[in-house]
Protein backbone atom coordinates (compact mmCIF):
# COMPACT_ATOMS: atom_id res chain seq x y z
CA UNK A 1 69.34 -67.72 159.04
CA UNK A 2 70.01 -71.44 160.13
CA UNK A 3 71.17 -71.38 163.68
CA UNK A 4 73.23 -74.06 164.87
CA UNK A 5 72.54 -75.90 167.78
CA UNK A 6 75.61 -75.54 169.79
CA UNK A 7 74.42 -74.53 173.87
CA UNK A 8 77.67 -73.78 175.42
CA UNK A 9 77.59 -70.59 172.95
CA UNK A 10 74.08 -69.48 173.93
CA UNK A 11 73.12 -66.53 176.09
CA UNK A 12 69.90 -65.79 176.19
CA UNK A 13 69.70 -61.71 176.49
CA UNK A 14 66.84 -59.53 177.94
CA UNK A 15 67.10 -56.67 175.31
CA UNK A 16 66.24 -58.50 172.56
CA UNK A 17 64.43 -55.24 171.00
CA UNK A 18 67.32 -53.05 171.83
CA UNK A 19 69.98 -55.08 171.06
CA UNK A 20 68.30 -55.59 167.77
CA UNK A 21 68.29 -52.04 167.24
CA UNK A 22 71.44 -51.58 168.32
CA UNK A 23 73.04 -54.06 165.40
CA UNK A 24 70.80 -52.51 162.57
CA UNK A 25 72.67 -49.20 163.65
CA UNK A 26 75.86 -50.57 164.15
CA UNK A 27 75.85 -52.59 160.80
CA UNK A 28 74.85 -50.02 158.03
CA UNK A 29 78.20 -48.06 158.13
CA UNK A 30 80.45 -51.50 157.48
CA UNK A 31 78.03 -52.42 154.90
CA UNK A 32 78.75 -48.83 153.02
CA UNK A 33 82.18 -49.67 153.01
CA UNK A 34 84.62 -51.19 151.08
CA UNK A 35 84.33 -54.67 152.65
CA UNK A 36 87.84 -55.09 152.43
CA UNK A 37 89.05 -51.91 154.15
CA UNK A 38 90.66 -52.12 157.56
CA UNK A 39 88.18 -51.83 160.53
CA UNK A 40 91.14 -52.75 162.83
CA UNK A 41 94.91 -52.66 162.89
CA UNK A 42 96.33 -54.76 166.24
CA UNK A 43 100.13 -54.17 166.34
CA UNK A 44 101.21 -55.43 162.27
CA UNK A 45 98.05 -57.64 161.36
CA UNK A 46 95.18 -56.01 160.15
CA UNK A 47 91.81 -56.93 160.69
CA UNK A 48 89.28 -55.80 157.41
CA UNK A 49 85.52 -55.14 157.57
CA UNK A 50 84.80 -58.16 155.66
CA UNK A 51 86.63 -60.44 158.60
CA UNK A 52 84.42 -58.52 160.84
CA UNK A 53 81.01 -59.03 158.67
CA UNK A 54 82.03 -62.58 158.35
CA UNK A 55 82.67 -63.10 161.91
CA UNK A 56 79.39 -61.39 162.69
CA UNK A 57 77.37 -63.93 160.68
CA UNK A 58 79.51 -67.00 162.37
CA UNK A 59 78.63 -65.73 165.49
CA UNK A 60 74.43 -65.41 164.90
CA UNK A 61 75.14 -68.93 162.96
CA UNK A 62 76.10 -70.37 166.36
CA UNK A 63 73.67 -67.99 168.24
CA UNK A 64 76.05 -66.47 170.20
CA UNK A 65 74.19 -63.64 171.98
CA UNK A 66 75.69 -60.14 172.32
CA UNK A 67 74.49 -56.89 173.07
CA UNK A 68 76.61 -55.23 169.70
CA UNK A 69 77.41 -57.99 167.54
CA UNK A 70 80.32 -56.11 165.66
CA UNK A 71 82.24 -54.63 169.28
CA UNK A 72 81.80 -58.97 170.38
CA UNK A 73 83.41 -59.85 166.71
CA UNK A 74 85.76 -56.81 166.59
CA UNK A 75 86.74 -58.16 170.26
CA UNK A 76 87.22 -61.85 169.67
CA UNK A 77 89.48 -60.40 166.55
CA UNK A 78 91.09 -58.76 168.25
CA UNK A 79 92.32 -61.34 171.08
CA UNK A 80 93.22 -63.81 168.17
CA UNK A 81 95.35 -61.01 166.73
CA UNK A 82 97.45 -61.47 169.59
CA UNK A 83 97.57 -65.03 170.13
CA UNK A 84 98.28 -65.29 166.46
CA UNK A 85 101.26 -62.72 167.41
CA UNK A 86 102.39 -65.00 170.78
CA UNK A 87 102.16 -67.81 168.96
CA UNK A 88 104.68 -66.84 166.18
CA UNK A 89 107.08 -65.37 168.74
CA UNK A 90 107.16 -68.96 170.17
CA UNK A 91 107.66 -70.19 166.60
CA UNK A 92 104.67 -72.58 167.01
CA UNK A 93 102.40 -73.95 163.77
CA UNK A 94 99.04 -75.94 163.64
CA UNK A 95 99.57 -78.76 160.73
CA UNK A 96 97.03 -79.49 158.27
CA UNK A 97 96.16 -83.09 160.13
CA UNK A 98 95.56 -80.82 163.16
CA UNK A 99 94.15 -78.16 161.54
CA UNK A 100 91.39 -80.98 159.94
CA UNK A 101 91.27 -82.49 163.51
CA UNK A 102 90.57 -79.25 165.39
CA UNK A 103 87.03 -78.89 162.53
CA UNK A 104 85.88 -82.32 162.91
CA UNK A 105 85.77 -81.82 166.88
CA UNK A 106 83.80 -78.19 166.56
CA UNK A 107 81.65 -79.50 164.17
CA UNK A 108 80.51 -82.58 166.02
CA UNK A 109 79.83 -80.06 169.35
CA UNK A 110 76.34 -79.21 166.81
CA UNK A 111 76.64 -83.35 166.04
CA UNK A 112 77.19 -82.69 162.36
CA UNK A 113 80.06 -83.91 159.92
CA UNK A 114 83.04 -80.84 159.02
CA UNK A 115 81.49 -80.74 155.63
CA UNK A 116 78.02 -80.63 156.73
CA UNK A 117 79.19 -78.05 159.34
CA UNK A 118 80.85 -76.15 156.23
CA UNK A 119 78.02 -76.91 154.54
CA UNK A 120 75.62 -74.99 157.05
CA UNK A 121 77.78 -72.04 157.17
CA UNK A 122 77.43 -71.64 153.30
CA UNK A 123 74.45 -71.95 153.73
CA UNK A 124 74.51 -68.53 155.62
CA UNK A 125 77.27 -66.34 153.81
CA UNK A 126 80.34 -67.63 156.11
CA UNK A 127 83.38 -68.73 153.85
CA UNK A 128 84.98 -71.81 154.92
CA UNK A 129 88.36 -70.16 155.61
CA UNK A 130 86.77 -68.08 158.23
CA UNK A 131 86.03 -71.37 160.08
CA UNK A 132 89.33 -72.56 159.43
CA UNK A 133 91.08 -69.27 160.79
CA UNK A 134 88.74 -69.78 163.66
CA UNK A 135 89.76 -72.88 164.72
CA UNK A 136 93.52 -72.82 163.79
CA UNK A 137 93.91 -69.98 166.00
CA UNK A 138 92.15 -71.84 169.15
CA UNK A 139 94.62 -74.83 168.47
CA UNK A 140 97.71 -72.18 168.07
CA UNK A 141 96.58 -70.46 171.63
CA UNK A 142 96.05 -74.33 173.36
CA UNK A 143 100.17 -74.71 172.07
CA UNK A 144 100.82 -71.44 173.47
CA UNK A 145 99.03 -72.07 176.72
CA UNK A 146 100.78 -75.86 177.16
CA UNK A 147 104.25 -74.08 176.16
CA UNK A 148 104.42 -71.48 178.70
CA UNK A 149 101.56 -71.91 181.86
CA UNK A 150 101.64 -75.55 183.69
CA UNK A 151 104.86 -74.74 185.32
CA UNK A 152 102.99 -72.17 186.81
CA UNK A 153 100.05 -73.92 188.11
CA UNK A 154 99.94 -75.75 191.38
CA UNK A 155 97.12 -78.20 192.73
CA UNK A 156 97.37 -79.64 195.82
CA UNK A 157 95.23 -82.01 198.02
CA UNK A 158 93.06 -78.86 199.66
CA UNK A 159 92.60 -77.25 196.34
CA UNK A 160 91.02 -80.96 194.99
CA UNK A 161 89.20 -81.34 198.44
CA UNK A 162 87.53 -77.76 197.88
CA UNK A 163 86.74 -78.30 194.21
CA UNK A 164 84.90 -81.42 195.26
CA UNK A 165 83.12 -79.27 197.89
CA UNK A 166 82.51 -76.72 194.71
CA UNK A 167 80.99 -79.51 192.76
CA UNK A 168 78.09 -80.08 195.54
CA UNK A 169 77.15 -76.45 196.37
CA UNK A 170 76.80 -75.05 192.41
CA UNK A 171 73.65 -73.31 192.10
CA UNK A 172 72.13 -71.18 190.03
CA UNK A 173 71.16 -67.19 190.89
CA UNK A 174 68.35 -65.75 189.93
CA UNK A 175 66.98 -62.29 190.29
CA UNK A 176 63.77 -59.57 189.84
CA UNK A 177 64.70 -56.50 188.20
CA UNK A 178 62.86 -53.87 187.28
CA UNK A 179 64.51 -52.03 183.69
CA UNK A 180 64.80 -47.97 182.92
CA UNK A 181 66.45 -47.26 179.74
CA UNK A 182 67.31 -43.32 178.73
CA UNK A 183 69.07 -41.83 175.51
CA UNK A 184 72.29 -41.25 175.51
CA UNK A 185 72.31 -38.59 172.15
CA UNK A 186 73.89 -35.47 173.43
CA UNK A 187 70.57 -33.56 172.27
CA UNK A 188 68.77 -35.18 174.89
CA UNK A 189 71.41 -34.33 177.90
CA UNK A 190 69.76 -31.82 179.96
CA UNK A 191 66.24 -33.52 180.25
CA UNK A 192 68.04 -36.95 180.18
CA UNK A 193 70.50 -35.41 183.20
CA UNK A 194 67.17 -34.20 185.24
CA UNK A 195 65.69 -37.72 184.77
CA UNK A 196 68.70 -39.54 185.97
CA UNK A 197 68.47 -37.59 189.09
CA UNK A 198 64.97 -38.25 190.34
CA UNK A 199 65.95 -42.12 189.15
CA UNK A 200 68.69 -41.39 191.71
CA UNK A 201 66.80 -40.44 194.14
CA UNK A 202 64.13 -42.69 193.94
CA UNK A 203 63.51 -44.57 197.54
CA UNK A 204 61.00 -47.02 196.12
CA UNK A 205 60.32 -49.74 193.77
CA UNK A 206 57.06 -47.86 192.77
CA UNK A 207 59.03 -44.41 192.38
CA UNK A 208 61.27 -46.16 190.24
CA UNK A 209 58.56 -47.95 188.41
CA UNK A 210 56.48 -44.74 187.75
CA UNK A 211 59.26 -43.49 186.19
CA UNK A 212 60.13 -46.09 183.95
CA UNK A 213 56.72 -46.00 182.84
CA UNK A 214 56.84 -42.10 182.07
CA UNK A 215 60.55 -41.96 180.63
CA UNK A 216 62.06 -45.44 179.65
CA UNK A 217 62.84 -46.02 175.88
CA UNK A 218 62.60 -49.87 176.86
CA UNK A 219 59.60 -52.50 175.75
CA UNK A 220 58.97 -52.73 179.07
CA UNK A 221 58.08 -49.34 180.22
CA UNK A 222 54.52 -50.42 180.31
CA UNK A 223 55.22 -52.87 182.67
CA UNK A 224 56.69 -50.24 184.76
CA UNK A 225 60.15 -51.61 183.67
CA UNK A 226 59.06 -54.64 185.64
CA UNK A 227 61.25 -57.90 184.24
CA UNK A 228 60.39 -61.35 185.21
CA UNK A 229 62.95 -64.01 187.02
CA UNK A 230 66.56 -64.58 185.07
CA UNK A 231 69.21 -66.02 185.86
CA UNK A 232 72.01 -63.91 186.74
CA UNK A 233 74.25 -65.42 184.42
CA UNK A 234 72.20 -64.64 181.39
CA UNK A 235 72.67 -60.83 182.23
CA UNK A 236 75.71 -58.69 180.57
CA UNK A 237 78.59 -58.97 182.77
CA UNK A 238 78.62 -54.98 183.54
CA UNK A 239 75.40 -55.30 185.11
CA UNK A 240 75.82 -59.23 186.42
CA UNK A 241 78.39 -57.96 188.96
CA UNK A 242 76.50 -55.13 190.69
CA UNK A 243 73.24 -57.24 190.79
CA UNK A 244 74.82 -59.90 192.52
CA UNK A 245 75.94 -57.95 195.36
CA UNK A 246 73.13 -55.53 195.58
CA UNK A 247 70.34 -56.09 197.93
CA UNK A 248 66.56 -55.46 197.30
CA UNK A 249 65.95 -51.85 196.33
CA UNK A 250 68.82 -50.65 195.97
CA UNK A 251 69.01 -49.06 191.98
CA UNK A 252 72.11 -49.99 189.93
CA UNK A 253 73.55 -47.68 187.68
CA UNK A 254 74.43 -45.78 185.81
CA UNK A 255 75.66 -47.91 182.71
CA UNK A 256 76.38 -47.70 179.28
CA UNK A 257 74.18 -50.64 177.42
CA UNK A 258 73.75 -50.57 173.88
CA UNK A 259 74.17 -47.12 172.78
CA UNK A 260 71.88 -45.86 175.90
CA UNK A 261 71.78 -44.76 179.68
CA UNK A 262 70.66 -48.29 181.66
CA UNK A 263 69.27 -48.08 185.49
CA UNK A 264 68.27 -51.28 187.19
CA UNK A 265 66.28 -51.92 190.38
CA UNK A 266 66.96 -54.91 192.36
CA UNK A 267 63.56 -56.44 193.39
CA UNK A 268 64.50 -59.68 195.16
CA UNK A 269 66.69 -62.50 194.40
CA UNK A 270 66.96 -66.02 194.68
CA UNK A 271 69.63 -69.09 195.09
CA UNK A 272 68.36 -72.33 193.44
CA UNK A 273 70.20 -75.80 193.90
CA UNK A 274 69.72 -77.95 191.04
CA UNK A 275 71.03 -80.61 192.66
CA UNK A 276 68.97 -83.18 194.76
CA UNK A 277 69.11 -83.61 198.18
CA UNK A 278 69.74 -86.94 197.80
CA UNK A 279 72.75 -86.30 195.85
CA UNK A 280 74.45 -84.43 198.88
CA UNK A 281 76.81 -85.69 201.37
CA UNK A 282 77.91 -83.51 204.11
CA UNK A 283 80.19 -84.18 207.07
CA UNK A 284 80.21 -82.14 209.50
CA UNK A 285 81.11 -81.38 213.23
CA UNK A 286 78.30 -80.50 215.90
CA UNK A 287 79.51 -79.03 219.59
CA UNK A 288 77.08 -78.58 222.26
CA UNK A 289 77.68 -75.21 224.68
CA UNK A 290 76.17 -75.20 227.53
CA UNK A 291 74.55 -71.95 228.65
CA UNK A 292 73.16 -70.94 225.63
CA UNK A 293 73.69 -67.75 223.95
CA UNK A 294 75.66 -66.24 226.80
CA UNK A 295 78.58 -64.11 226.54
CA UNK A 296 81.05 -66.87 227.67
CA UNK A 297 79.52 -69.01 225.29
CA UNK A 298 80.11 -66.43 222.15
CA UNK A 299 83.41 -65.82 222.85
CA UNK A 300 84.46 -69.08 222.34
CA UNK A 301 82.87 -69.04 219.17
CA UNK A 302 84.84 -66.23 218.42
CA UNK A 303 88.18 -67.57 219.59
CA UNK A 304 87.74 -71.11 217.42
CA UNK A 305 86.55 -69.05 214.59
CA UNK A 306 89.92 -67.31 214.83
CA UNK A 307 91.83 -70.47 215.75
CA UNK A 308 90.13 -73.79 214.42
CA UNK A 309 91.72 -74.44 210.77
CA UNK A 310 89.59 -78.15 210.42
CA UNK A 311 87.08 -79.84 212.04
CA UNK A 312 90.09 -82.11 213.71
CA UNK A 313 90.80 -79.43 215.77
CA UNK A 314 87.49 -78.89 217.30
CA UNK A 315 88.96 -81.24 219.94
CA UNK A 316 90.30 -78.60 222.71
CA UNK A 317 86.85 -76.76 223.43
CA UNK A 318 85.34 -79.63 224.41
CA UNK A 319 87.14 -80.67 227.63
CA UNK A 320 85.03 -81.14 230.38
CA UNK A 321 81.90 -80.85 228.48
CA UNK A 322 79.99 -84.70 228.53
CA UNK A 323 81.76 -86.68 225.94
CA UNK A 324 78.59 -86.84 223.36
CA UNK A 325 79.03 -82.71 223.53
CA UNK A 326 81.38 -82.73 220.18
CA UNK A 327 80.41 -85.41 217.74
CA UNK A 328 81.28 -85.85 214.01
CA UNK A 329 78.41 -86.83 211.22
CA UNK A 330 78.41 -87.74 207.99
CA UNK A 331 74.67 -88.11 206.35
CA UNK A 332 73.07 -87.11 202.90
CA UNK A 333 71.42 -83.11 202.92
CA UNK A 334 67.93 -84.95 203.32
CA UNK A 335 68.81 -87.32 206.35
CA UNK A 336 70.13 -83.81 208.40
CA UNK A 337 67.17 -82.62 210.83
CA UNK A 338 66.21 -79.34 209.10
CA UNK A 339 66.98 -76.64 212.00
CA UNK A 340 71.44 -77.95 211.02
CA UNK A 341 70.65 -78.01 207.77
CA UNK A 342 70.08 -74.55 207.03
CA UNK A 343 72.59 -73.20 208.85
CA UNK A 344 75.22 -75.90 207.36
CA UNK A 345 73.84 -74.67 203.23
CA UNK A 346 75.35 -70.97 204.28
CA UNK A 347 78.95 -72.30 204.87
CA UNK A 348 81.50 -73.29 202.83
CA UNK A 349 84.59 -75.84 204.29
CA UNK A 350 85.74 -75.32 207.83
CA UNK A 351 83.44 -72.11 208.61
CA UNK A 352 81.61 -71.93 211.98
CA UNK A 353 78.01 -71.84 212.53
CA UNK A 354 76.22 -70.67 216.20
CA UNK A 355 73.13 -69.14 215.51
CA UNK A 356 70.71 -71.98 217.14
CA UNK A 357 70.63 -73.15 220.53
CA UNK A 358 69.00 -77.02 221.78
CA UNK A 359 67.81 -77.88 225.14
CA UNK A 360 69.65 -74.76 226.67
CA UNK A 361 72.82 -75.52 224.73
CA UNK A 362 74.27 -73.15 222.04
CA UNK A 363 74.64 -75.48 218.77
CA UNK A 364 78.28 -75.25 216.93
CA UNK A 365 77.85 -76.18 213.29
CA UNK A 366 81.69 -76.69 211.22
CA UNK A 367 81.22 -78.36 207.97
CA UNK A 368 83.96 -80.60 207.24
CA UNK A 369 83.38 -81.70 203.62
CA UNK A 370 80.35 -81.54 201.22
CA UNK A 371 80.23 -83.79 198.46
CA UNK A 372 78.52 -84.54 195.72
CA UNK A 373 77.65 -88.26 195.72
CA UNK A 374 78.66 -89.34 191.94
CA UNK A 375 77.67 -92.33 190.31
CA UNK A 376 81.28 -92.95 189.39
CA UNK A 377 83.04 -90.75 192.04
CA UNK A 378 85.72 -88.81 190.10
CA UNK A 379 89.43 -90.36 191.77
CA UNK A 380 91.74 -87.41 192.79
CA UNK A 381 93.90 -87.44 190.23
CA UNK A 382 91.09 -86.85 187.84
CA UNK A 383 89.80 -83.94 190.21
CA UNK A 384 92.93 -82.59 190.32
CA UNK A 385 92.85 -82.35 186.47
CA UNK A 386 89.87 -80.60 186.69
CA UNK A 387 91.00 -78.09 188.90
CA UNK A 388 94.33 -77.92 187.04
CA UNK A 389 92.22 -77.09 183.57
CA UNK A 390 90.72 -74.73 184.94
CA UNK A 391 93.31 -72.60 186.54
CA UNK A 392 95.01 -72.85 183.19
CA UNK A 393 92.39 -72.01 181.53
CA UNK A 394 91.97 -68.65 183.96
CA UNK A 395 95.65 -68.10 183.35
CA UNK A 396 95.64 -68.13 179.77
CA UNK A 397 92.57 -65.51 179.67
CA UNK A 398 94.39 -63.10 182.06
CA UNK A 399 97.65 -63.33 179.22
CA UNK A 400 95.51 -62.57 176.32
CA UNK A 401 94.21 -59.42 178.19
CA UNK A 402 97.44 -58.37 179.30
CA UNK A 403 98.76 -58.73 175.53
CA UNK A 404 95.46 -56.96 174.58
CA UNK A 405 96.84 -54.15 177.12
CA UNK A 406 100.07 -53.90 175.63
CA UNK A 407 99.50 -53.99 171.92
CA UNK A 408 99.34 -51.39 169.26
CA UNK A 409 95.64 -50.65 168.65
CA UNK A 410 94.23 -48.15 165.98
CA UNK A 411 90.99 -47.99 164.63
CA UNK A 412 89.82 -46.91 161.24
């Protein structure tokens, strides 16, 4: 199998031995069939086993990791069915010179030719129409997309002045989970049932790791189900969300993974900032209480948490107070002394800070704006593009669910 080298399809996967597994299994009964039998009818169009197979061997071409192969080709199917369907109502057509257009660009995302792309999938069993179906329907969902949703997007100056503040704080997640895998066969239910309850009740990371090691179907049972760091983002989405908001200990699950019963442990996690210091320019507002942590002092804090919309109007609490009490400073994340720099990396625009106190003062952090410090600084018109793409973008994948939602579905 010749993979192509194409990284914004690539997701690396912890399972690797299950999810293997779990495509031998999931494979034999398609290849028994007639290949051109329906797998899939969505509303009039029918999608056959062979468009599934072939999908399946376009997606490992471009190494685009899933946990079943054939539900992530029988689901990407699926959603073109109905774009193909909302495209049609709309009476809109990709011509050949767009059609050749749309395969250049794809292709030249793994830096090869269309016919050396075409070439490659040969190479591998996928037909060329398969490609071109692939693509025609992308172009034929863009039409659909610039037809019905800009009218419905709108980007103003504070959504371009928080995507810039996005751009500086992207980081990366990563956590330590430990891994207990169970069968889900309905021969197995009563011991299976009895094991999911002591998992349940486990109150440790070693009660959860002795069972793992006595019970989990998973490679790494003799590890105690013990996984090293990954990035959140490389996890299944079912499992990405609960993990993120967890907190150490606490024991996610249950969830269906693969054809079996999945329990994780949260062991710790971690925030990483790619980005250098250097890179990062905050401004920020810093008001000096004095008093300390009193009670006067805190509810203050509380009243121009519940009042203060910008650092502008900061202005108010600090009559009377010496005039260098409130000042406003701009500086890179290195060049801020390291006590206001902590606290400043937890908030986001215009949130409030007062967990530190100076020279019997309580210390008010606001952050005003964080930027990333570009070597061409994007101009707001292209940020507002950005953040315009992107809503669209969020738009149009909410409508293909919601036609997903209403269509006619029947499997065979």
């Amino acid at each position: 199998m010749r993979f192509l080298k194409m990284s914004f399809l690539c997701r690396p996967s912890l399972f690797l031995a299950l999810l293997l597994a779990s495509f031998v299994v999931t494979s034999l009964p398609v290849q028994a069939q007639n290949p051109f039998s329906p797998a899939r009818k969505v509303n009039d169009r029918v999608i056959s086993n062979y468009d599934v197979q072939q999908r399946m061997i376009f997606l490992e071409v471009l190494n685009a990791g899933a946990e079943d192969m054939r539900d992530e080709a029988l689901r990407r199917l699926t959603e073109e069915a109905v774009q193909r369907d909302a495209a049609r109502r709309l009476n809109l057509r990709v011509n050949r010179d767009e059609l050749l257009e749309g395969m250049a660009e794809f292709a030249s995302r793994a830096e090869l030719t269309t016919d050396e792309f075409v070439a490659a999938l040969a190479e591998n069993g996928v037909d060329r129409e398969t490609f071109e179906n692939f693509v025609e329907v992308g172009l034929l969902w863009r039409k659909v997309a610039a037809r019905q949703f800009p009218a419905l997007v709108n980007v103003g100056s504070a959504d371009v002045a928080r995507a810039r503040d996005t751009v500086a704080i992207l980081g990366t997640q990563r956590v330590l989970i430990s891994e207990i895998f169970l069968p889900s066969d309905p021969e197995f239910a009563d011991p299976v049932s009895q094991i999911m309850g002591m998992i349940e009740a486990a109150r440790s990371v070693e009660e959860f790791s002795q069972i793992a090691r006595e019970f989990s179907l998973a490679g790494s049972r003799d590890q105690g189900g013990r996984l090293d760091w990954v990035p959140i983002e490389n996890l299944p989405g079912q499992i990405r969300g609960p993990l993120s908001n967890a907190r150490a200990g606490q024991i996610v699950g249950p969830i269906e993974l693969g054809g079996a019963i999945a329990y994780f442990q949260l062991r710790a996690s971690e925030s990483a900032r790619d980005i250098p210091a250097d890179r990062i320019k905050l401004n920020y507002a810093r008001l000096m209480l004095p008093g300390g942590r009193s009670d006067e002092n805190l509810a203050r804090v509380a009243q121009m948490r519940g009042q203060v919309r910008g650092c502008a109007e900061l202005g108010p609490f600090a009559r009377g107070l010496p005039e260098n009490a409130l000042v406003e400073r701009e500086a890179l994340m290195q060049e801020i002394p390291s006590s206001d720099a902590v606290e400043l990396s937890r908030l986001d625009r215009n949130e409030i800070s007062a967990n530190t106190t100076e020279g019997g003062n309580l210390v008010v952090l606001m952050l005003c704006a964080r930027e990333l410090q570009f070597d061409e600084r994007p101009g707001s018109d292209q940020m507002q593009g950005i953040v315009f793409d992107r809503r669209l973008d969020a738009m149009a994948n909410l409508r293909v669910q919601e036609l997903i939602a209403d269509a006619e579905i029947r499997d065979y």
